[in-house]
PDB file of N, CA and C in Angstrom:
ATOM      1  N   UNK A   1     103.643  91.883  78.009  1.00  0.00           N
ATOM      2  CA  UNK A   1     103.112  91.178  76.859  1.00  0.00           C
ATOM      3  C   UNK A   1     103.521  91.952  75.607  1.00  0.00           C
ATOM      4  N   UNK A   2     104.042  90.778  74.653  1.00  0.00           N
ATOM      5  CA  UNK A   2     104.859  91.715  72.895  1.00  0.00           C
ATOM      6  C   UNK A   2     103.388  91.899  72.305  1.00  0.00           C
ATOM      7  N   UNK A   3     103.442  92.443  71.218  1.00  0.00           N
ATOM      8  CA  UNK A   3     102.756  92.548  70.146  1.00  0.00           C
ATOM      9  C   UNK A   3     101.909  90.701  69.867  1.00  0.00           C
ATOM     10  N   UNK A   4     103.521  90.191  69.615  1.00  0.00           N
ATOM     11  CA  UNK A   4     102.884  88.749  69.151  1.00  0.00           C
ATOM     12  C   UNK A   4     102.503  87.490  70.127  1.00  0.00           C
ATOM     13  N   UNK A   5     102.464  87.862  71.230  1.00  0.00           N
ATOM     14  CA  UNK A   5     101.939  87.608  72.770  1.00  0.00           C
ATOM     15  C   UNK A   5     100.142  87.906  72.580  1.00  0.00           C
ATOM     16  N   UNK A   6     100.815  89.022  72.348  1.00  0.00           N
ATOM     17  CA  UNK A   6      99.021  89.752  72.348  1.00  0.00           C
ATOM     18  C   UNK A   6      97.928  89.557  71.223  1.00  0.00           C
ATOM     19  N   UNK A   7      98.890  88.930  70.096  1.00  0.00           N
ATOM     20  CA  UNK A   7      97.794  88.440  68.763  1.00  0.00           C
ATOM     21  C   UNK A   7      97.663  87.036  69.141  1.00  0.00           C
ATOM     22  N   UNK A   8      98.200  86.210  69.535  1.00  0.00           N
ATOM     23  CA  UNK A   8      98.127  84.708  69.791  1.00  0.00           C
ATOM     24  C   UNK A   8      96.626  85.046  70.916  1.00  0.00           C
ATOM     25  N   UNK A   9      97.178  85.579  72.080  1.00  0.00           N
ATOM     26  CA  UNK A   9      96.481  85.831  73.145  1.00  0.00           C
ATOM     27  C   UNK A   9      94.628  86.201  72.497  1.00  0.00           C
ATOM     28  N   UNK A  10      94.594  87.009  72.382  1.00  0.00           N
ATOM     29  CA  UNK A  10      93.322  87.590  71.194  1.00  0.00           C
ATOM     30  C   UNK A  10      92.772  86.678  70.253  1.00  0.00           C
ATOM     31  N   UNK A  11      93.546  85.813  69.525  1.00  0.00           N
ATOM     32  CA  UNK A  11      93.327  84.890  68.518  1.00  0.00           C
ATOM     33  C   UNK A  11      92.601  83.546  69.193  1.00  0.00           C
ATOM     34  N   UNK A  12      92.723  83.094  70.559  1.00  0.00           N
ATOM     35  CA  UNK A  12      92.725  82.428  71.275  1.00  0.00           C
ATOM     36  C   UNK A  12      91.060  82.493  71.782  1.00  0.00           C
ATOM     37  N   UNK A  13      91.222  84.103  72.587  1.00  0.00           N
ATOM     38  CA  UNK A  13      89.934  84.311  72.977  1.00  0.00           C
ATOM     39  C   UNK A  13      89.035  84.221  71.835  1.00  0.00           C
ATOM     40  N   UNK A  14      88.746  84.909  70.842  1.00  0.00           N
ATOM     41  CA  UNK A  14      88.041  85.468  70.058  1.00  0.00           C
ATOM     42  C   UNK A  14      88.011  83.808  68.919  1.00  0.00           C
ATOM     43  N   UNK A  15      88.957  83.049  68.674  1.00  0.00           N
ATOM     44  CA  UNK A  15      88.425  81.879  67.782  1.00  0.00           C
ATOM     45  C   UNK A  15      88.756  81.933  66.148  1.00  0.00           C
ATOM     46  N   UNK A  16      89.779  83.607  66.368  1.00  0.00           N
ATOM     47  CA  UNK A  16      90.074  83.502  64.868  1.00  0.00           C
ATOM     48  C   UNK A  16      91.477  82.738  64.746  1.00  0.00           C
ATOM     49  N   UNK A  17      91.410  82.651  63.646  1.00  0.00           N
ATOM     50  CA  UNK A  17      93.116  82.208  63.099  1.00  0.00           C
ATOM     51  C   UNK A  17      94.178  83.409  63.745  1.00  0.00           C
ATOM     52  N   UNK A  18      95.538  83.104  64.086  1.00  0.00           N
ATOM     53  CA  UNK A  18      96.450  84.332  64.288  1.00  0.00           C
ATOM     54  C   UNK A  18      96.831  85.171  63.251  1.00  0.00           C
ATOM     55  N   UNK A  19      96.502  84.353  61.444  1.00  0.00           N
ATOM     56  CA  UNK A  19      96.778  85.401  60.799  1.00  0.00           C
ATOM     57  C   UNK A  19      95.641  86.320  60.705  1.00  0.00           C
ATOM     58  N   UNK A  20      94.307  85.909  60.622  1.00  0.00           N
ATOM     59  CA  UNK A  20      93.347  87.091  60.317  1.00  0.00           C
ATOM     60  C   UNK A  20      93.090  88.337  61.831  1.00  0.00           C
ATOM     61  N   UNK A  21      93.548  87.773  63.083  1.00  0.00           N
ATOM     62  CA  UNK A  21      93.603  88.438  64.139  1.00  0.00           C
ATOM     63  C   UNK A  21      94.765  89.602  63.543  1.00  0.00           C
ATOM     64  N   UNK A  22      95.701  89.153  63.515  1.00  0.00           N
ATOM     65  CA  UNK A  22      97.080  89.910  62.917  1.00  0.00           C
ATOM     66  C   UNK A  22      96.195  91.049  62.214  1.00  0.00           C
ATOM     67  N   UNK A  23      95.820  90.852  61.111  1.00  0.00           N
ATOM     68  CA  UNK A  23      95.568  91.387  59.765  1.00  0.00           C
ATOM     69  C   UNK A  23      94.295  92.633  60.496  1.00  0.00           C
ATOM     70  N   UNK A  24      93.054  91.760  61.922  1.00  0.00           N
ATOM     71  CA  UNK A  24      92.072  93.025  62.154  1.00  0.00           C
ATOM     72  C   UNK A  24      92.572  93.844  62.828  1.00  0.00           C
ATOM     73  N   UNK A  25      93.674  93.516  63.746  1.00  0.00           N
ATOM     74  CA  UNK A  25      94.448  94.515  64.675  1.00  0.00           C
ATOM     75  C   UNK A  25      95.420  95.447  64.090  1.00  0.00           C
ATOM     76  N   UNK A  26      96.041  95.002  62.860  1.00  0.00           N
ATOM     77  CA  UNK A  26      96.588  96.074  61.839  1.00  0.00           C
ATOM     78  C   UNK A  26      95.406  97.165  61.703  1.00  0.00           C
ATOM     79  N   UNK A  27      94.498  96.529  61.062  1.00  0.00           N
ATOM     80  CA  UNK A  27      93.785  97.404  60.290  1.00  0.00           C
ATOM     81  C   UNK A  27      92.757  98.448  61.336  1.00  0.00           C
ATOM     82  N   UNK A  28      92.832  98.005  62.955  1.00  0.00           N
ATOM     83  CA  UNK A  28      92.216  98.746  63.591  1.00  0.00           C
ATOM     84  C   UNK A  28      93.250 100.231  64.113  1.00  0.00           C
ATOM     85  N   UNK A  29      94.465  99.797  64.291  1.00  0.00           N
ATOM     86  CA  UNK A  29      95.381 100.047  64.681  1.00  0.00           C
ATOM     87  C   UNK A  29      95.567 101.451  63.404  1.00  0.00           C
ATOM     88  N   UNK A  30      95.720 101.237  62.305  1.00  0.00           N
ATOM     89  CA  UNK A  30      95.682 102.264  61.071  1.00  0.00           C
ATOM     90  C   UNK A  30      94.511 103.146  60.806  1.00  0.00           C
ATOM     91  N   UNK A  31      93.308 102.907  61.281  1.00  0.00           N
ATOM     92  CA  UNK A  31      91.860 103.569  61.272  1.00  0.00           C
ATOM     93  C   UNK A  31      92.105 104.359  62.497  1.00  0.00           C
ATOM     94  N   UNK A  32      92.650 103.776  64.242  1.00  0.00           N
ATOM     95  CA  UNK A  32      93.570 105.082  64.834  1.00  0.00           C
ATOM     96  C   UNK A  32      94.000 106.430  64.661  1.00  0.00           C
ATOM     97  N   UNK A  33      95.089 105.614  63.931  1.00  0.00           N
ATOM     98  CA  UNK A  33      96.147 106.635  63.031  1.00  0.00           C
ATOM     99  C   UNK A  33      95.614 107.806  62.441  1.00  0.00           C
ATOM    100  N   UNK A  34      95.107 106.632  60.767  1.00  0.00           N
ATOM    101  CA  UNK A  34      94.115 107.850  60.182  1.00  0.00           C
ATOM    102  C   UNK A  34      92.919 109.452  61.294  1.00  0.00           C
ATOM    103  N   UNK A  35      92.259 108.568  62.314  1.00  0.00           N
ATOM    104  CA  UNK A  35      91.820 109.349  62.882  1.00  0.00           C
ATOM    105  C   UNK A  35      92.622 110.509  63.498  1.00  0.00           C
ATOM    106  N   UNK A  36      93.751 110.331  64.572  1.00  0.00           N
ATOM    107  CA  UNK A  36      94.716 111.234  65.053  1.00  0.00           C
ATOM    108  C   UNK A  36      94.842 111.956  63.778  1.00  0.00           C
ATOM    109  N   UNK A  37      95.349 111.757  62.831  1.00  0.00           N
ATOM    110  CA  UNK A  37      95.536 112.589  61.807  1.00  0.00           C
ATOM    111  C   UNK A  37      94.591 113.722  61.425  1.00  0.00           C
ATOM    112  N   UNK A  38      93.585 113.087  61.605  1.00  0.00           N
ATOM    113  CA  UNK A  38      91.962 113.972  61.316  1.00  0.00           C
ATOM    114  C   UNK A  38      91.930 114.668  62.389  1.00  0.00           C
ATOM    115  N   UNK A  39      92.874 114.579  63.498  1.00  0.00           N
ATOM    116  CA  UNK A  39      92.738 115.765  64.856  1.00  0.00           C
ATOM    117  C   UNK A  39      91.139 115.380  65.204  1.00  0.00           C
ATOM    118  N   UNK A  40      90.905 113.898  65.411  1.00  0.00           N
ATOM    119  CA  UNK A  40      89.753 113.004  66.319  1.00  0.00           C
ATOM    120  C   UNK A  40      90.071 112.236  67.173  1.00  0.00           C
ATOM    121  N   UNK A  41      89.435 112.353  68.297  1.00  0.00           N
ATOM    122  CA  UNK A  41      89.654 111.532  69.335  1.00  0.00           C
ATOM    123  C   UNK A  41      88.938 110.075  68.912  1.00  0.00           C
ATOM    124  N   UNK A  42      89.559 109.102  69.730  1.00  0.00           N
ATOM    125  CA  UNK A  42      89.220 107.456  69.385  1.00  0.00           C
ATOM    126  C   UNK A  42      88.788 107.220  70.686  1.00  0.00           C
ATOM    127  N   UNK A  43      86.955 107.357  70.848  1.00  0.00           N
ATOM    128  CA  UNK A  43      86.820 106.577  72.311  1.00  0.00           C
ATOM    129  C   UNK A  43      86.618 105.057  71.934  1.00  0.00           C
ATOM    130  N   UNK A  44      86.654 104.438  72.562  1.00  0.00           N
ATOM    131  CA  UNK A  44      86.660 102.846  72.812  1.00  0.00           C
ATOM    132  C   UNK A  44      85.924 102.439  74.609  1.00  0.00           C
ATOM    133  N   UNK A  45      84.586 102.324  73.990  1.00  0.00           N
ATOM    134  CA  UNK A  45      83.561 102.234  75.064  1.00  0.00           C
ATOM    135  C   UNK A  45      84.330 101.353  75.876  1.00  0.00           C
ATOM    136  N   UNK A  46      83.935 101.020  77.328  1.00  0.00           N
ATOM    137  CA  UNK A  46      84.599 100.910  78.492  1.00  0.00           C
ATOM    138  C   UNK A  46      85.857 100.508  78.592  1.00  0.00           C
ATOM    139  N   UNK A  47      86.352 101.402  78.149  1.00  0.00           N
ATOM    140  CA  UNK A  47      88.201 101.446  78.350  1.00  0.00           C
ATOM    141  C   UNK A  47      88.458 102.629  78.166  1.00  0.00           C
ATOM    142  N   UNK A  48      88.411 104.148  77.414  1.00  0.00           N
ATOM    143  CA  UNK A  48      88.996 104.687  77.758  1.00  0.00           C
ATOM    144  C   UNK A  48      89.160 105.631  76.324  1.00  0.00           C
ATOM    145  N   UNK A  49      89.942 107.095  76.060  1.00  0.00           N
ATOM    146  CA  UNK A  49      89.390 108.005  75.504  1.00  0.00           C
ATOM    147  C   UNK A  49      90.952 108.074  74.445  1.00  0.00           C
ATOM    148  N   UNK A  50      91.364 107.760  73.434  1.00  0.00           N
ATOM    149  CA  UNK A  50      92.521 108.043  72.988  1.00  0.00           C
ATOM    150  C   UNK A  50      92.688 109.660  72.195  1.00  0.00           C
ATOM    151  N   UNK A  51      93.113 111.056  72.690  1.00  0.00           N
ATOM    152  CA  UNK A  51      93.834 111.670  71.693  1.00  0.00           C
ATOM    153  C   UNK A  51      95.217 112.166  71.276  1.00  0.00           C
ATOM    154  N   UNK A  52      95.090 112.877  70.133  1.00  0.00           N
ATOM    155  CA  UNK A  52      96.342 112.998  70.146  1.00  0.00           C
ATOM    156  C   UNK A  52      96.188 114.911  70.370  1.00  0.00           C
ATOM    157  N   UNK A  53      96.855 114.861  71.014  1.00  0.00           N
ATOM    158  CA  UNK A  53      97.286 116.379  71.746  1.00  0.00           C
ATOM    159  C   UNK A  53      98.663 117.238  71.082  1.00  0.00           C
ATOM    160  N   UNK A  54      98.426 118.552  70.400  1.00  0.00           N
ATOM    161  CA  UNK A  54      99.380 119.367  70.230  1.00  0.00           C
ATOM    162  C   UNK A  54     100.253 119.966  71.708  1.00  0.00           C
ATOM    163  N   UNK A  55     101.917 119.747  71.921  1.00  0.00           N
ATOM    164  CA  UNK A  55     102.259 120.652  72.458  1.00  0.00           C
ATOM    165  C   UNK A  55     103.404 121.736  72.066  1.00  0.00           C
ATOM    166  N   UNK A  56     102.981 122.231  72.962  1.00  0.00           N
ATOM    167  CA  UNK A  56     103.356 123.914  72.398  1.00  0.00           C
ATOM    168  C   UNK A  56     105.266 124.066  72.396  1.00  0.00           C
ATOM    169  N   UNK A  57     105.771 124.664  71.280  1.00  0.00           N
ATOM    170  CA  UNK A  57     107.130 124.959  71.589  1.00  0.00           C
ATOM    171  C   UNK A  57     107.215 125.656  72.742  1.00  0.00           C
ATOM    172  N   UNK A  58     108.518 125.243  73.192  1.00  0.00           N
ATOM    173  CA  UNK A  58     109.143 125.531  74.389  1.00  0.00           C
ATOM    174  C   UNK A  58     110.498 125.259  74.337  1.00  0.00           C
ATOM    175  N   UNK A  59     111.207 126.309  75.321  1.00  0.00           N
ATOM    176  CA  UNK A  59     112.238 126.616  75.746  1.00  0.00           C
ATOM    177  C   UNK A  59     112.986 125.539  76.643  1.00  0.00           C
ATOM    178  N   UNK A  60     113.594 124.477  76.644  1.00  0.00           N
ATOM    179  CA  UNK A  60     114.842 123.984  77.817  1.00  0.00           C
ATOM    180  C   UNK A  60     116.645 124.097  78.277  1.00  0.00           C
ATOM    181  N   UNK A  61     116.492 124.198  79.341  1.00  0.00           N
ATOM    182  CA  UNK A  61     117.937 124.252  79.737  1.00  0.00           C
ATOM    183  C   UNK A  61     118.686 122.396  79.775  1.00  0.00           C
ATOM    184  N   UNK A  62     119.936 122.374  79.401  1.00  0.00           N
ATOM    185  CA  UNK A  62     120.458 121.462  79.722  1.00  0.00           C
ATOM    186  C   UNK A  62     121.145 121.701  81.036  1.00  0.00           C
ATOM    187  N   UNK A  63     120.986 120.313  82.257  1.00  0.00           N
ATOM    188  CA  UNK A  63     121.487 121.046  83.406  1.00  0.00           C
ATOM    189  C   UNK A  63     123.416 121.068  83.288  1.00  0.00           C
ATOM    190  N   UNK A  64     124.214 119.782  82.757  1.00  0.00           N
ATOM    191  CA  UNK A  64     124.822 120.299  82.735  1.00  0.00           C
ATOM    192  C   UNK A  64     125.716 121.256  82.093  1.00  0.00           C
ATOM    193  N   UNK A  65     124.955 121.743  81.329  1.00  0.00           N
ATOM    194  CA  UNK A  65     125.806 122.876  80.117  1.00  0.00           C
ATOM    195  C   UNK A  65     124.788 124.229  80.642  1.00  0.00           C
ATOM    196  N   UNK A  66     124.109 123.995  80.945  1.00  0.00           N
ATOM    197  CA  UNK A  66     123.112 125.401  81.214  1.00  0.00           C
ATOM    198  C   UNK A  66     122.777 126.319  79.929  1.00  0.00           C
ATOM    199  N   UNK A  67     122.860 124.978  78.857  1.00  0.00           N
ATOM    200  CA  UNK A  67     122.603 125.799  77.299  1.00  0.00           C
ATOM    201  C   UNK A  67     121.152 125.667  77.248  1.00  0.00           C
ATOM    202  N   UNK A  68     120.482 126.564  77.023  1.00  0.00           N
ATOM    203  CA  UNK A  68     119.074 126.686  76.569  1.00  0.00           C
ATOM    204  C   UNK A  68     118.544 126.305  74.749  1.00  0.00           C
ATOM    205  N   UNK A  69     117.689 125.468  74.928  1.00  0.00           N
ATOM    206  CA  UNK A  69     117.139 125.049  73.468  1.00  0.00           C
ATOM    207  C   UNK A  69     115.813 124.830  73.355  1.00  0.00           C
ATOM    208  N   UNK A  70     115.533 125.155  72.121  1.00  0.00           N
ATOM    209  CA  UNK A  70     113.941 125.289  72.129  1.00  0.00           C
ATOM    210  C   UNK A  70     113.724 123.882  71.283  1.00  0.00           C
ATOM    211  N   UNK A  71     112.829 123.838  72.085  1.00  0.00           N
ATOM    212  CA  UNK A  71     111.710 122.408  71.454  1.00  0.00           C
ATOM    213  C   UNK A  71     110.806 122.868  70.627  1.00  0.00           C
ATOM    214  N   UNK A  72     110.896 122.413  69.460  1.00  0.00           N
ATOM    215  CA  UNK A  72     109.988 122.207  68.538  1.00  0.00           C
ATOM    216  C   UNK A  72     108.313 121.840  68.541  1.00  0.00           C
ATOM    217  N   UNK A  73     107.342 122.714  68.456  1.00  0.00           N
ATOM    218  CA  UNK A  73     106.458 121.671  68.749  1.00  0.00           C
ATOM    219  C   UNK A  73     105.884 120.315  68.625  1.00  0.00           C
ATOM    220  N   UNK A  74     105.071 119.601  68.860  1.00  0.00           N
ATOM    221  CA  UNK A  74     104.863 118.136  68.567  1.00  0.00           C
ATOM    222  C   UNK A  74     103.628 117.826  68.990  1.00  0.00           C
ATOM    223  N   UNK A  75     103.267 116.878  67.890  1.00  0.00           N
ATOM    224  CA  UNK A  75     101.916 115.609  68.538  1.00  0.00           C
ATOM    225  C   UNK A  75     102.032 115.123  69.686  1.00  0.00           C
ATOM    226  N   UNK A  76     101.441 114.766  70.654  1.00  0.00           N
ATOM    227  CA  UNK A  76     101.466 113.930  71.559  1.00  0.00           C
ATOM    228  C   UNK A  76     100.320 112.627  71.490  1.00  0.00           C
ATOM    229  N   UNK A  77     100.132 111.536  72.003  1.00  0.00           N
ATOM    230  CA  UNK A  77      99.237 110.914  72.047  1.00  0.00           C
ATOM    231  C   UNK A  77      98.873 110.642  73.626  1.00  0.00           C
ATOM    232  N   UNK A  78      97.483 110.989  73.787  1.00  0.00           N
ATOM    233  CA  UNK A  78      97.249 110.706  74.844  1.00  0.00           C
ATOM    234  C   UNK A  78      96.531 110.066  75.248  1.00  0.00           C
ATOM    235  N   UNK A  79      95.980 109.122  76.738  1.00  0.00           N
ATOM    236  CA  UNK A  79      95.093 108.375  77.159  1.00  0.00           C
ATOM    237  C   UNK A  79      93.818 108.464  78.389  1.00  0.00           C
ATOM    238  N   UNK A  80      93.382 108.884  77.874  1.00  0.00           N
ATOM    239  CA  UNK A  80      91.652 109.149  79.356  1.00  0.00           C
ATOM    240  C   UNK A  80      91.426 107.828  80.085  1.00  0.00           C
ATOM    241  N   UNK A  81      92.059 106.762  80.763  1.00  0.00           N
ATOM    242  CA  UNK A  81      90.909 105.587  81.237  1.00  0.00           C
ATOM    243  C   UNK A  81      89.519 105.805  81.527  1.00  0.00           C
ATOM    244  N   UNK A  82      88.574 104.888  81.176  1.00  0.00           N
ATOM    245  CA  UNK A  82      87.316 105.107  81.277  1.00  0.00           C
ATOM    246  C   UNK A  82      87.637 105.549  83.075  1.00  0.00           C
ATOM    247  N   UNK A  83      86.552 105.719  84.004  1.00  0.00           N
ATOM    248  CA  UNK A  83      86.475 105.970  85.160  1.00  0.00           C
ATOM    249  C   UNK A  83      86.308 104.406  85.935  1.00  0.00           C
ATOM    250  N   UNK A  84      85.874 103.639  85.177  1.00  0.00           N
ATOM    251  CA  UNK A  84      85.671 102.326  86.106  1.00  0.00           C
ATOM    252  C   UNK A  84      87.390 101.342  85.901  1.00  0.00           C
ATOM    253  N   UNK A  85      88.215 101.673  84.915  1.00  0.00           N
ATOM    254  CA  UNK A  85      89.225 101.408  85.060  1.00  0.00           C
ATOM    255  C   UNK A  85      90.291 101.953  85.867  1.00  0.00           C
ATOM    256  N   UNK A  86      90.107 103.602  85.808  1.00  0.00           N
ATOM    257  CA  UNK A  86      90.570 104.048  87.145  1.00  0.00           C
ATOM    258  C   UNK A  86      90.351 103.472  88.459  1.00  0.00           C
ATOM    259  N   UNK A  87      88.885 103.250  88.937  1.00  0.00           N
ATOM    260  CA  UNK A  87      88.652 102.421  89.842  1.00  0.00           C
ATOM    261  C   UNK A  87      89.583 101.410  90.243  1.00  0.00           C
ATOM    262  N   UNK A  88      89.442 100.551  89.108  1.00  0.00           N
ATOM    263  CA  UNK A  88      90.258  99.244  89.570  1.00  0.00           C
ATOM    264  C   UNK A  88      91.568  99.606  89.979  1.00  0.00           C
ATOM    265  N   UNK A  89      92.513 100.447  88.797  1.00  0.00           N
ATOM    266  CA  UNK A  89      93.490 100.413  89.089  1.00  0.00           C
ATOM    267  C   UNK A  89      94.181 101.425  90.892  1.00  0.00           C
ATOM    268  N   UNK A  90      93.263 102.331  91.148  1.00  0.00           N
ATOM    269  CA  UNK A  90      93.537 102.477  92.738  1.00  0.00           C
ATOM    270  C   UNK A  90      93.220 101.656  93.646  1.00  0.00           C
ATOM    271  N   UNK A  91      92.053 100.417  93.495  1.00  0.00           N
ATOM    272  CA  UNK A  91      92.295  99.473  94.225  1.00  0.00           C
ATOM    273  C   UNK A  91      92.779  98.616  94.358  1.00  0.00           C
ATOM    274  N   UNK A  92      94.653  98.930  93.350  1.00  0.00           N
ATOM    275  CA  UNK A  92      95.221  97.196  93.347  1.00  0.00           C
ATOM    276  C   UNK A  92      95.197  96.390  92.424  1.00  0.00           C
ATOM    277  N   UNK A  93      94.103  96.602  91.182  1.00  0.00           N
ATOM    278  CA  UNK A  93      94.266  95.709  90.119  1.00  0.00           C
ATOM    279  C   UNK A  93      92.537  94.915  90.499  1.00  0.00           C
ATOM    280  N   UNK A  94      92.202  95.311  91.630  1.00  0.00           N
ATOM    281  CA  UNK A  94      91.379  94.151  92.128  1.00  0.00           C
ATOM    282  C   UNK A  94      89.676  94.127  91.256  1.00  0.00           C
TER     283      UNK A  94
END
């Protein structure tokens, strides 16, 4: 499912127009952001824990040159599923 799959889809359930769906999913989507930025995690009650995670510079080899280069550190973004979505998803989706 695209982006604009997923606003029709949403717009559908929920009863809004696709442009004002558009416009709350921007604006939830940027309050995210802003947060990661603030080095805050975004829980979102039964679904699951969003942060964004520092990792650490580090050293890699290329295998075939066997040249070593260091990685820069970086943001990561990461995802917790709640535990009852874990559930589902080891049983199959079911």
């Amino acid at each position: 499912m695209n982006n604009k799959e997923f606003i029709v889809e949403l717009a559908d359930r929920m009863g809004y127009p696709v442009k004002e769906t558009q416009r709350l999913v921007t604006e939830i989507v940027n309050a995210m952001g802003d947060a990661f930025q603030e080095d805050n995690a975004v829980l979102v009650p039964n679904f699951g824990t969003f942060e964004a995670k520092k990792k650490m510079e580090r050293i890699i080899v290329n295998p075939a040159t066997q040249q070593r280069m260091l990685v820069p550190p970086k943001l990561v973004l990461n995802f917790k599923p709640n535990q009852t979505w874990k559930d589902k998803l080891k049983g199959g989706g079911k």
